[in-house]
PDB file of N, CA and C in Angstrom:
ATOM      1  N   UNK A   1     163.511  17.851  62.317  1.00  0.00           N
ATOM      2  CA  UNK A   1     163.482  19.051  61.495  1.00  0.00           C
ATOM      3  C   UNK A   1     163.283  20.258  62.406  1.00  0.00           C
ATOM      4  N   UNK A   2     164.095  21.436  62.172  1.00  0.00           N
ATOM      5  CA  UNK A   2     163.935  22.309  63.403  1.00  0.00           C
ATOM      6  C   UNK A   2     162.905  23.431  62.574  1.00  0.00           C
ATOM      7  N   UNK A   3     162.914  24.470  63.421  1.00  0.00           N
ATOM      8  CA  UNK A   3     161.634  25.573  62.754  1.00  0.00           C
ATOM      9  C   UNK A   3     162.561  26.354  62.033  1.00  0.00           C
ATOM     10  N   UNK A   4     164.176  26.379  61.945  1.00  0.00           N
ATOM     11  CA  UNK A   4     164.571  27.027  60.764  1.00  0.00           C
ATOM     12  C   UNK A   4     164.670  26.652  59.004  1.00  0.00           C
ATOM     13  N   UNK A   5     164.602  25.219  59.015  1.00  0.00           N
ATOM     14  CA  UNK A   5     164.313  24.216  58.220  1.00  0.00           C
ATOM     15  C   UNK A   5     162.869  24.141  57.580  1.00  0.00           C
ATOM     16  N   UNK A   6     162.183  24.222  58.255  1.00  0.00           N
ATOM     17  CA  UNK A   6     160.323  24.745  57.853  1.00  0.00           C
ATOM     18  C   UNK A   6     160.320  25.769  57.112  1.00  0.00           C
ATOM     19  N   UNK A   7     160.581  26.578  57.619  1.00  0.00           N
ATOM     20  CA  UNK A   7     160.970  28.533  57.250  1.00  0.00           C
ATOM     21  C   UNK A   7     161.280  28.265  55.793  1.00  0.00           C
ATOM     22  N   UNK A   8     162.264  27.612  55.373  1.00  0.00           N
ATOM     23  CA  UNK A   8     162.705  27.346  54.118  1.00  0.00           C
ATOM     24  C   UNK A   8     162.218  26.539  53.294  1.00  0.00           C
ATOM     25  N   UNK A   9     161.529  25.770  53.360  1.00  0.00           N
ATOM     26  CA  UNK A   9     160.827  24.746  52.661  1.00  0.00           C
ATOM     27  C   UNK A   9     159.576  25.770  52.186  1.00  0.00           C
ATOM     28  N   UNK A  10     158.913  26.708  52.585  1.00  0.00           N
ATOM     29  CA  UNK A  10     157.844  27.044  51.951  1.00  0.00           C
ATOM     30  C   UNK A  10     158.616  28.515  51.444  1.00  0.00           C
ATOM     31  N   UNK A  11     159.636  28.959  51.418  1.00  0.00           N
ATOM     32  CA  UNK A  11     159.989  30.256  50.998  1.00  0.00           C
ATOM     33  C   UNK A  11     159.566  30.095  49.503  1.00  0.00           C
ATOM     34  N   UNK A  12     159.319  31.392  49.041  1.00  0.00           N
ATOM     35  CA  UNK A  12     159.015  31.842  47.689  1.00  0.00           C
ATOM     36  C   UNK A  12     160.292  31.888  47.095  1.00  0.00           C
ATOM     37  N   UNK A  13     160.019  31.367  45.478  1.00  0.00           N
ATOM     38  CA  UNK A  13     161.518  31.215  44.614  1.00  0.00           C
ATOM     39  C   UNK A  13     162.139  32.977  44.907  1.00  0.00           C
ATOM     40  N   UNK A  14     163.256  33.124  44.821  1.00  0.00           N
ATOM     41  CA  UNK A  14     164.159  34.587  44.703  1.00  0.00           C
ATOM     42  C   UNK A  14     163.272  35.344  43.556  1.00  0.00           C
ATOM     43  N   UNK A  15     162.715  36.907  43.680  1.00  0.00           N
ATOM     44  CA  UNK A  15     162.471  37.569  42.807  1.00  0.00           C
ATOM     45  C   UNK A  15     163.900  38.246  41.706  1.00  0.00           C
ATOM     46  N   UNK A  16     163.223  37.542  40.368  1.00  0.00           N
ATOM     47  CA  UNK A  16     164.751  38.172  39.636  1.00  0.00           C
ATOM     48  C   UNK A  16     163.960  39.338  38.597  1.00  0.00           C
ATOM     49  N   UNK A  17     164.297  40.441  38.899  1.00  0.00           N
ATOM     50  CA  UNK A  17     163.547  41.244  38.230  1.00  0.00           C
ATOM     51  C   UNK A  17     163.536  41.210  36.464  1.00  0.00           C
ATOM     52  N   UNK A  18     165.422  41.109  36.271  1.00  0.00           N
ATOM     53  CA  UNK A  18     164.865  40.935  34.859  1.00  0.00           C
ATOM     54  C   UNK A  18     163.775  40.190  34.221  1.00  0.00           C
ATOM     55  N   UNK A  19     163.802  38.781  34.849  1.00  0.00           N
ATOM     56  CA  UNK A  19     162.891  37.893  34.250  1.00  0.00           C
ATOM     57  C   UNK A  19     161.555  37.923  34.501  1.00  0.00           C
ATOM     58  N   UNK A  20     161.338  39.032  35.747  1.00  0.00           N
ATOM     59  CA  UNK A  20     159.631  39.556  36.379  1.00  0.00           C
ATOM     60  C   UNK A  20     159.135  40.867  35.110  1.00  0.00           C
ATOM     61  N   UNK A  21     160.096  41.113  34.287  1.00  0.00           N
ATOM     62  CA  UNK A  21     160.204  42.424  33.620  1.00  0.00           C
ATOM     63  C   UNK A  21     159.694  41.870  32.224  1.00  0.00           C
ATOM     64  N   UNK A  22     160.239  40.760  32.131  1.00  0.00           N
ATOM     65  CA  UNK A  22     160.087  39.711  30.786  1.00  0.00           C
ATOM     66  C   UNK A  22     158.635  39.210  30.940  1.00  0.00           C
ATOM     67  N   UNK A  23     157.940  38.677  31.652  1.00  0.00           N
ATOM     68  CA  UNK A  23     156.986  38.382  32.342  1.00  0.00           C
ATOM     69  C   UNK A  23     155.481  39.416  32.288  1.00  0.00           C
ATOM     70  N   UNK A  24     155.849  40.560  32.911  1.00  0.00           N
ATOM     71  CA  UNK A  24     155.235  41.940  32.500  1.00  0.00           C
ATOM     72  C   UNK A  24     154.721  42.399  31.322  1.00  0.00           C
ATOM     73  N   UNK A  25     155.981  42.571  30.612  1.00  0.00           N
ATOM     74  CA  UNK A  25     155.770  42.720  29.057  1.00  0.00           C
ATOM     75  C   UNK A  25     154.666  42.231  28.684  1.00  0.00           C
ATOM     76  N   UNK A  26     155.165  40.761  28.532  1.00  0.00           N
ATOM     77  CA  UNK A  26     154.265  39.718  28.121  1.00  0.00           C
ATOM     78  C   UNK A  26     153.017  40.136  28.048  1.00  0.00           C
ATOM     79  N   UNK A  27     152.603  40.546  29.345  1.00  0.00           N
ATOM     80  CA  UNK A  27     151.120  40.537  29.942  1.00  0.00           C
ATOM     81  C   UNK A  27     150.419  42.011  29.314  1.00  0.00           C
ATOM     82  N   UNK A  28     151.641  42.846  29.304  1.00  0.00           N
ATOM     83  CA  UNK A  28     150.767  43.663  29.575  1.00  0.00           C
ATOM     84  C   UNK A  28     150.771  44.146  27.473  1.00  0.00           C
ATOM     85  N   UNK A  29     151.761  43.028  26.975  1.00  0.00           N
ATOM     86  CA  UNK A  29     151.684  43.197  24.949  1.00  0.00           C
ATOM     87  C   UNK A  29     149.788  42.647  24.972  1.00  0.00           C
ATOM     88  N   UNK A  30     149.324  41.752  25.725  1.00  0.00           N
ATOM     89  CA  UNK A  30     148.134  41.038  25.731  1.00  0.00           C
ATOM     90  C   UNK A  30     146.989  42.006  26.185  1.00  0.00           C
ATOM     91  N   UNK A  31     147.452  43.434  26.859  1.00  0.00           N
ATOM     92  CA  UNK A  31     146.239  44.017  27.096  1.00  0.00           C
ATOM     93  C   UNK A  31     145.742  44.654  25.987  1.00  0.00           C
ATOM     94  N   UNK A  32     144.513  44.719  25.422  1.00  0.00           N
ATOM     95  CA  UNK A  32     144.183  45.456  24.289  1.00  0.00           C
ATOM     96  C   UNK A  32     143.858  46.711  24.342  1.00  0.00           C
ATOM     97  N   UNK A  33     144.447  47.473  23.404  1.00  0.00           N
ATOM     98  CA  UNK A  33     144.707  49.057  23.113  1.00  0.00           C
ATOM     99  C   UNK A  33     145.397  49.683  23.413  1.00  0.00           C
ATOM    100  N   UNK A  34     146.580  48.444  24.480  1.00  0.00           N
ATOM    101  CA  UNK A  34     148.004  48.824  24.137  1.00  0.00           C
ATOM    102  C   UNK A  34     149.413  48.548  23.529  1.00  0.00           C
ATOM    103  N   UNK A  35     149.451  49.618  23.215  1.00  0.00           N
ATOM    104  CA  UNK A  35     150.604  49.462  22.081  1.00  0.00           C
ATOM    105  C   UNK A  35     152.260  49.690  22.941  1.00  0.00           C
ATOM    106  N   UNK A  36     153.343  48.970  22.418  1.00  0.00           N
ATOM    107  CA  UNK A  36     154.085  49.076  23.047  1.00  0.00           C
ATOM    108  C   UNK A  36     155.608  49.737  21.995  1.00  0.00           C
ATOM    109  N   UNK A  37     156.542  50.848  22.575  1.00  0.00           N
ATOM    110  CA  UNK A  37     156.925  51.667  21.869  1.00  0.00           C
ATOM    111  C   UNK A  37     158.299  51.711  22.669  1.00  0.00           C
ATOM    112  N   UNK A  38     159.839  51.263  21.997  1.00  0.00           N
ATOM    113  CA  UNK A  38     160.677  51.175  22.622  1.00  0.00           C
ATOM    114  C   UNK A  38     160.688  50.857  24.228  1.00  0.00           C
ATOM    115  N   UNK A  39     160.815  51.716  25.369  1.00  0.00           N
ATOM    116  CA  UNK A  39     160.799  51.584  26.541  1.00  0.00           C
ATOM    117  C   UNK A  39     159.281  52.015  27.441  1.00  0.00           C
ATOM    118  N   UNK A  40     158.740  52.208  26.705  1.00  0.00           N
ATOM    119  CA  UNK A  40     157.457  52.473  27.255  1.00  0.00           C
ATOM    120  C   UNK A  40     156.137  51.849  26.410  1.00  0.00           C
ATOM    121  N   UNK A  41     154.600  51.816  27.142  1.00  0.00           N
ATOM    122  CA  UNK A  41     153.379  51.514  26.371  1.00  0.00           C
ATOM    123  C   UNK A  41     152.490  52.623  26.584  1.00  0.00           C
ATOM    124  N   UNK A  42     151.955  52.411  24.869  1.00  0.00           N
ATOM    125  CA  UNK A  42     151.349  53.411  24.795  1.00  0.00           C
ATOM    126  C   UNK A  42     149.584  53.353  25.083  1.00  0.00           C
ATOM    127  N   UNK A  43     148.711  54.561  24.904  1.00  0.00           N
ATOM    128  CA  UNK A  43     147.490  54.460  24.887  1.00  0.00           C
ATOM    129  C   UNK A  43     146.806  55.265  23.656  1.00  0.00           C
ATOM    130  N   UNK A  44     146.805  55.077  22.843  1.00  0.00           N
ATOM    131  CA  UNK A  44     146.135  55.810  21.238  1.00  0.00           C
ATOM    132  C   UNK A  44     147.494  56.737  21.151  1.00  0.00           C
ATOM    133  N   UNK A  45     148.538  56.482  21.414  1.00  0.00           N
ATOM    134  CA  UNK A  45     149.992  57.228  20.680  1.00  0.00           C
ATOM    135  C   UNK A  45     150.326  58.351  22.018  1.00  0.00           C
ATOM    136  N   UNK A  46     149.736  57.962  23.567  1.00  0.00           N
ATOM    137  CA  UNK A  46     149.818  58.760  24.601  1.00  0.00           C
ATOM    138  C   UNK A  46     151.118  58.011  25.583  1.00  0.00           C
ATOM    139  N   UNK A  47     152.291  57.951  25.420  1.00  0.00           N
ATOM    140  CA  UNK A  47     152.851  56.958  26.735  1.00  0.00           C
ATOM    141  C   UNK A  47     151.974  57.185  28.033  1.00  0.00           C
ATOM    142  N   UNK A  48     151.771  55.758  28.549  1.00  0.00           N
ATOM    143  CA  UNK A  48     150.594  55.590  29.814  1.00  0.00           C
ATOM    144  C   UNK A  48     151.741  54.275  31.172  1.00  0.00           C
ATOM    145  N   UNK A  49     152.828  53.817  30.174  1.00  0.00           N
ATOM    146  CA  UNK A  49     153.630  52.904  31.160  1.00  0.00           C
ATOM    147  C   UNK A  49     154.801  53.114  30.958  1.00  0.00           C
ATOM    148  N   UNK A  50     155.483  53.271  31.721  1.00  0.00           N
ATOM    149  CA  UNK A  50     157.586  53.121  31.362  1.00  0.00           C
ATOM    150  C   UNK A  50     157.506  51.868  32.527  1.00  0.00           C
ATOM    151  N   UNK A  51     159.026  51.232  32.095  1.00  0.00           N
ATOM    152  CA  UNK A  51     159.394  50.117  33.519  1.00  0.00           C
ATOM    153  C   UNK A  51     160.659  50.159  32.847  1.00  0.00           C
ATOM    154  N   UNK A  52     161.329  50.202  34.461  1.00  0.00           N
ATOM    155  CA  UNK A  52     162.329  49.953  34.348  1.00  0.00           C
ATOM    156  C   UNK A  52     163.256  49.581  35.561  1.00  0.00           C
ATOM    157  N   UNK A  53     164.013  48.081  35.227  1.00  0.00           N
ATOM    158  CA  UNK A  53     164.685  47.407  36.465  1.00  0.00           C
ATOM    159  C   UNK A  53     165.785  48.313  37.265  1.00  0.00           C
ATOM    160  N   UNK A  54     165.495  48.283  38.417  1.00  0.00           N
ATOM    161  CA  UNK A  54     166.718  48.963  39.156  1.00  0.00           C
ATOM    162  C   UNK A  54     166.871  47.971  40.217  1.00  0.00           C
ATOM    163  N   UNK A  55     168.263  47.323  40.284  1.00  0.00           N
ATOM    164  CA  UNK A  55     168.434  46.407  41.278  1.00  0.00           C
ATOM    165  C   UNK A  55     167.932  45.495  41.419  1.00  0.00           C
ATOM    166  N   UNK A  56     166.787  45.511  42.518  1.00  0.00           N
ATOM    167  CA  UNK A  56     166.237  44.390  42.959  1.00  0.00           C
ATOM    168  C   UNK A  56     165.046  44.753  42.892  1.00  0.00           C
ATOM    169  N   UNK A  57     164.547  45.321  41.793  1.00  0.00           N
ATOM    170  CA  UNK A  57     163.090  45.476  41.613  1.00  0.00           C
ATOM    171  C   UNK A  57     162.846  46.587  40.638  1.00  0.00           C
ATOM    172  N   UNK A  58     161.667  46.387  40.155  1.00  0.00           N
ATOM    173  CA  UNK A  58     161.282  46.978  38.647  1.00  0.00           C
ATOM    174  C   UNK A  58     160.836  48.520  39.249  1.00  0.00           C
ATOM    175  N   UNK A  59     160.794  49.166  38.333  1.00  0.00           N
ATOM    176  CA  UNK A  59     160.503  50.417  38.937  1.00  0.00           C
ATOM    177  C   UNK A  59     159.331  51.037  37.905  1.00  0.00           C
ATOM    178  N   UNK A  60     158.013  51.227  37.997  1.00  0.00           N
ATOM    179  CA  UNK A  60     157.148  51.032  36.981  1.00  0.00           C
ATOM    180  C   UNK A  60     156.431  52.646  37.339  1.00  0.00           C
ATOM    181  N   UNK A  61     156.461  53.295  36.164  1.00  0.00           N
ATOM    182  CA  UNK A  61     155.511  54.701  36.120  1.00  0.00           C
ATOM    183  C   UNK A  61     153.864  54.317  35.537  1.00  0.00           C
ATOM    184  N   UNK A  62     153.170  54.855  35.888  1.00  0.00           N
ATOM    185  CA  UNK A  62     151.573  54.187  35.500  1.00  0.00           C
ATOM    186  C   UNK A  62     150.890  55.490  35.430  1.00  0.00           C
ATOM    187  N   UNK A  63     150.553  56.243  33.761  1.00  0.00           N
ATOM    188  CA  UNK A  63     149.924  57.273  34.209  1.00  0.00           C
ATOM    189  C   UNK A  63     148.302  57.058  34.680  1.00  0.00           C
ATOM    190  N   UNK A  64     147.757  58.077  35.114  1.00  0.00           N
ATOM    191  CA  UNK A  64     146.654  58.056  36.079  1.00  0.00           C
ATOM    192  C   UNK A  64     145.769  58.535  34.703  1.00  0.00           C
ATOM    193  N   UNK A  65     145.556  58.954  33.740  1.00  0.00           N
ATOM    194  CA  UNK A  65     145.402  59.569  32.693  1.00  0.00           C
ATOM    195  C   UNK A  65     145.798  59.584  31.552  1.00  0.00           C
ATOM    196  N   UNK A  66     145.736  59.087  29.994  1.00  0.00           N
ATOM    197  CA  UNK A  66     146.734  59.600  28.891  1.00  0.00           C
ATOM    198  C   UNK A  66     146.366  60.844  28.785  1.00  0.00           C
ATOM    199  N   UNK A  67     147.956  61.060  28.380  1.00  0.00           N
ATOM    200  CA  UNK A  67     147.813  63.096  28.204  1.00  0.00           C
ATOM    201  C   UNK A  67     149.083  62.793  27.696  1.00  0.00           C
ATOM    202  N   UNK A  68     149.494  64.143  26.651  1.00  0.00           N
ATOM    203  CA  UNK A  68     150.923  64.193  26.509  1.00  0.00           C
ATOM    204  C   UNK A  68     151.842  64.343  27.440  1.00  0.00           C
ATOM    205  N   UNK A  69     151.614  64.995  28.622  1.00  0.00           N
ATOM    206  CA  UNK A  69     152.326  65.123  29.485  1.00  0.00           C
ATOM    207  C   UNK A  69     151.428  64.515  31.094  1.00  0.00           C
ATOM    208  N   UNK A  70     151.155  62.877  31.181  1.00  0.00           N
ATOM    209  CA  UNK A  70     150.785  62.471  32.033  1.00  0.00           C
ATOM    210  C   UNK A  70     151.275  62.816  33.426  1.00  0.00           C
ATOM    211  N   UNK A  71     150.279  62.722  34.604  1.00  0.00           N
ATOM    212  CA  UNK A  71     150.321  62.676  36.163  1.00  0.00           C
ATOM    213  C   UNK A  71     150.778  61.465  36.495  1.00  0.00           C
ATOM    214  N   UNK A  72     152.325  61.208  36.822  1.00  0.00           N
ATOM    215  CA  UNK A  72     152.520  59.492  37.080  1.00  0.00           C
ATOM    216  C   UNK A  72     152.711  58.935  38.890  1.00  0.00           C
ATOM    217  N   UNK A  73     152.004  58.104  38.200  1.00  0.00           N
ATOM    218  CA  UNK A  73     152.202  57.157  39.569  1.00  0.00           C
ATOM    219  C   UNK A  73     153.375  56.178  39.834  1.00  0.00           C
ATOM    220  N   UNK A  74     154.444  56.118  40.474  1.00  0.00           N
ATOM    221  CA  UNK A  74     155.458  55.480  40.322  1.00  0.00           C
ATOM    222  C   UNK A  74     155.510  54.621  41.719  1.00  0.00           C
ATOM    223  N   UNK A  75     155.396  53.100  41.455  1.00  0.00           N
ATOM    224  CA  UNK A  75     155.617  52.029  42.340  1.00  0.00           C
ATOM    225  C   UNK A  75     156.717  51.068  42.022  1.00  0.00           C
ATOM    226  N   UNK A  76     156.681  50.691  43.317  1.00  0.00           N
ATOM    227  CA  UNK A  76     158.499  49.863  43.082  1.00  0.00           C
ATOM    228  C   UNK A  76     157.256  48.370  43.066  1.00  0.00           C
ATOM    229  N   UNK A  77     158.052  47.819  42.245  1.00  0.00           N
ATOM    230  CA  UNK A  77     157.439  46.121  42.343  1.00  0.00           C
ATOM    231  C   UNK A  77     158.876  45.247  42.546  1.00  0.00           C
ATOM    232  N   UNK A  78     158.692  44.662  43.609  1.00  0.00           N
ATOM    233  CA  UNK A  78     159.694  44.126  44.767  1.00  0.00           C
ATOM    234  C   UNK A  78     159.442  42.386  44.628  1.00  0.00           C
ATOM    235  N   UNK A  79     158.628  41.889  44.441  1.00  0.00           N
ATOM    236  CA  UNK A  79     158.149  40.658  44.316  1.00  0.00           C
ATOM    237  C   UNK A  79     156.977  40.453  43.273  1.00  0.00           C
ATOM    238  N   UNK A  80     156.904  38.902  43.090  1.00  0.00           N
ATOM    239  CA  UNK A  80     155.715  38.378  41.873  1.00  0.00           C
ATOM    240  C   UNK A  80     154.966  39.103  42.275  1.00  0.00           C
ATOM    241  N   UNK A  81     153.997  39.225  43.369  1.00  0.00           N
ATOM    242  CA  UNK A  81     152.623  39.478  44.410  1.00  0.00           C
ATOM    243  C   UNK A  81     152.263  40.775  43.644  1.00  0.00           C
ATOM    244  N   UNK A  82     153.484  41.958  43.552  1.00  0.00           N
ATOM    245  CA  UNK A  82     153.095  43.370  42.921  1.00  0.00           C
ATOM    246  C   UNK A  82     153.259  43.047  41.253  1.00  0.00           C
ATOM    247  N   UNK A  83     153.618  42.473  41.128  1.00  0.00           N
ATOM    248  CA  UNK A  83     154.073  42.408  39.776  1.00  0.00           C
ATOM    249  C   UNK A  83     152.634  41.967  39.163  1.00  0.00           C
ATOM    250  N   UNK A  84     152.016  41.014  39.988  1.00  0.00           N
ATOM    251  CA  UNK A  84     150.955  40.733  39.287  1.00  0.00           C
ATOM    252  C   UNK A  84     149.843  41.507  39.610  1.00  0.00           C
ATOM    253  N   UNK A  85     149.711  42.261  40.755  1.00  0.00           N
ATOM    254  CA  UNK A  85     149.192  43.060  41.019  1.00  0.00           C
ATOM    255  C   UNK A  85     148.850  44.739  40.060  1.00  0.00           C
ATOM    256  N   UNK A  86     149.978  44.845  39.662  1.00  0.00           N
ATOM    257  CA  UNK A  86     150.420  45.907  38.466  1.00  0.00           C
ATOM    258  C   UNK A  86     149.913  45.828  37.525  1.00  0.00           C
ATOM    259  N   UNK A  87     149.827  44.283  37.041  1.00  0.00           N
ATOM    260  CA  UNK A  87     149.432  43.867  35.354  1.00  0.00           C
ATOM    261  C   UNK A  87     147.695  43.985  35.681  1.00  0.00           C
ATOM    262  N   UNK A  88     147.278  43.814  37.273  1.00  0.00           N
ATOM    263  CA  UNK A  88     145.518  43.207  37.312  1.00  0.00           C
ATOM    264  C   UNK A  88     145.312  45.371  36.600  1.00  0.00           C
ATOM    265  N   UNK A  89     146.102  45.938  37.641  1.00  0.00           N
ATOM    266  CA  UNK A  89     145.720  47.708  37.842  1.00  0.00           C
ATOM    267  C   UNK A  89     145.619  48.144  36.858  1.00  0.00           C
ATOM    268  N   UNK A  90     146.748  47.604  35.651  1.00  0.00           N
ATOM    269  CA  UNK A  90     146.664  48.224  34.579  1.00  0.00           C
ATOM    270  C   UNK A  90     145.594  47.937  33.469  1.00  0.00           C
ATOM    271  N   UNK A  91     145.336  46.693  33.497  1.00  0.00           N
ATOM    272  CA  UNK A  91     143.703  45.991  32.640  1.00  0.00           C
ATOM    273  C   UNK A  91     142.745  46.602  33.313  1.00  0.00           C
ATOM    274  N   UNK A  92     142.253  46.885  34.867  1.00  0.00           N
ATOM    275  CA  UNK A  92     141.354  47.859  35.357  1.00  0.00           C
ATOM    276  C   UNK A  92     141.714  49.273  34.213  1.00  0.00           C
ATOM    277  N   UNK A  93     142.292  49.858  34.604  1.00  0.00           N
ATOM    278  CA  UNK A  93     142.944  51.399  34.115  1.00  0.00           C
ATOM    279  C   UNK A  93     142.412  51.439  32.637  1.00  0.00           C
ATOM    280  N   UNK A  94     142.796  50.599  31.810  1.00  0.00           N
ATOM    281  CA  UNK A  94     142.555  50.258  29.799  1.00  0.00           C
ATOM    282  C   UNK A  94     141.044  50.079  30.293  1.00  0.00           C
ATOM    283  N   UNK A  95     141.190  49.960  30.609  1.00  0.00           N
ATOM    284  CA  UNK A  95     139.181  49.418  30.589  1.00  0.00           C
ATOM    285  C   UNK A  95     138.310  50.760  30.925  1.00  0.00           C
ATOM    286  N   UNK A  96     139.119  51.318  32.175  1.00  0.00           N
ATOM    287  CA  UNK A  96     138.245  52.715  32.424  1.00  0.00           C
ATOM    288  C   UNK A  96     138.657  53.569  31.182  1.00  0.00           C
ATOM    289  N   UNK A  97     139.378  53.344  30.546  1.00  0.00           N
ATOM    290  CA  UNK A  97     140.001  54.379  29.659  1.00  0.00           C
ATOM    291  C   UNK A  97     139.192  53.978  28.450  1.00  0.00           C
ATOM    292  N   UNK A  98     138.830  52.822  28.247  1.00  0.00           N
ATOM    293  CA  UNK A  98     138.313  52.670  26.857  1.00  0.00           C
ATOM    294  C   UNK A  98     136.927  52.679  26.816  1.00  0.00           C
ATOM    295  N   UNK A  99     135.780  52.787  27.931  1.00  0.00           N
ATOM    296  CA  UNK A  99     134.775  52.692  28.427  1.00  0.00           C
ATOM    297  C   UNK A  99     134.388  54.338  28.838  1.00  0.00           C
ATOM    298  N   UNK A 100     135.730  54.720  28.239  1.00  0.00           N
ATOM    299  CA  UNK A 100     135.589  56.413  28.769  1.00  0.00           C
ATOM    300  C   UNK A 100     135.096  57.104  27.422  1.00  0.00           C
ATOM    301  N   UNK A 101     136.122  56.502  26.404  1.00  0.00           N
ATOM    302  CA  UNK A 101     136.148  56.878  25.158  1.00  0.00           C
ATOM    303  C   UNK A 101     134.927  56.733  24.387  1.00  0.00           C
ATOM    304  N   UNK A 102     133.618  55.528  24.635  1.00  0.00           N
ATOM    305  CA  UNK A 102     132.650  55.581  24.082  1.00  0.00           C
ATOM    306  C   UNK A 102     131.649  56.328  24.165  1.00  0.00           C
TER     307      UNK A 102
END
């Protein structure tokens, strides 16, 4: 077995974004107090997430704040690793937000 043969045996499955996008959703219909509204999720009727696939990777806005007119943070998620990384940021984020509100 040579060391290009190794290399491949532990590679990570291909990131397919649609189905990392499908995946997302999922996770993030499960966070509580958010609501989800055509192409974006909301926070008490504030859009706080848009996503959307471009190519070879999701392209996700995350506001820093609900406001009608949020400050966004926009990261490319390129692989699972961010993807799940995204869904941990955004359950942090609902939490400061709802822990804000009391």
């Amino acid at each position: 077995m040579s060391a290009g043969d190794e290399e491949g045996f532990f590679a990570p499955p291909p990131f397919v974004p649609s189905q990392a996008l499908v995946q997302l959703q999922r996770t993030l219909r499960a966070v509580k107090g958010l609501g989800e509204r055509a192409d974006r999720f909301e926070w008490k009727g504030q859009p706080v997430i848009t996503l959307v696939v471009d190519d070879a990777q999701i392209v996700a806005r995350l506001a820093k704040r609900p406001a009608l007119s949020p400050d966004w943070e926009v990261r490319s998620l390129r692989n699972g690793g961010d993807v799940r990384r995204f869904g941990d940021d955004v359950k942090r984020r609902v939490e400061r937000w709802r822990d804000g509100d009391d």
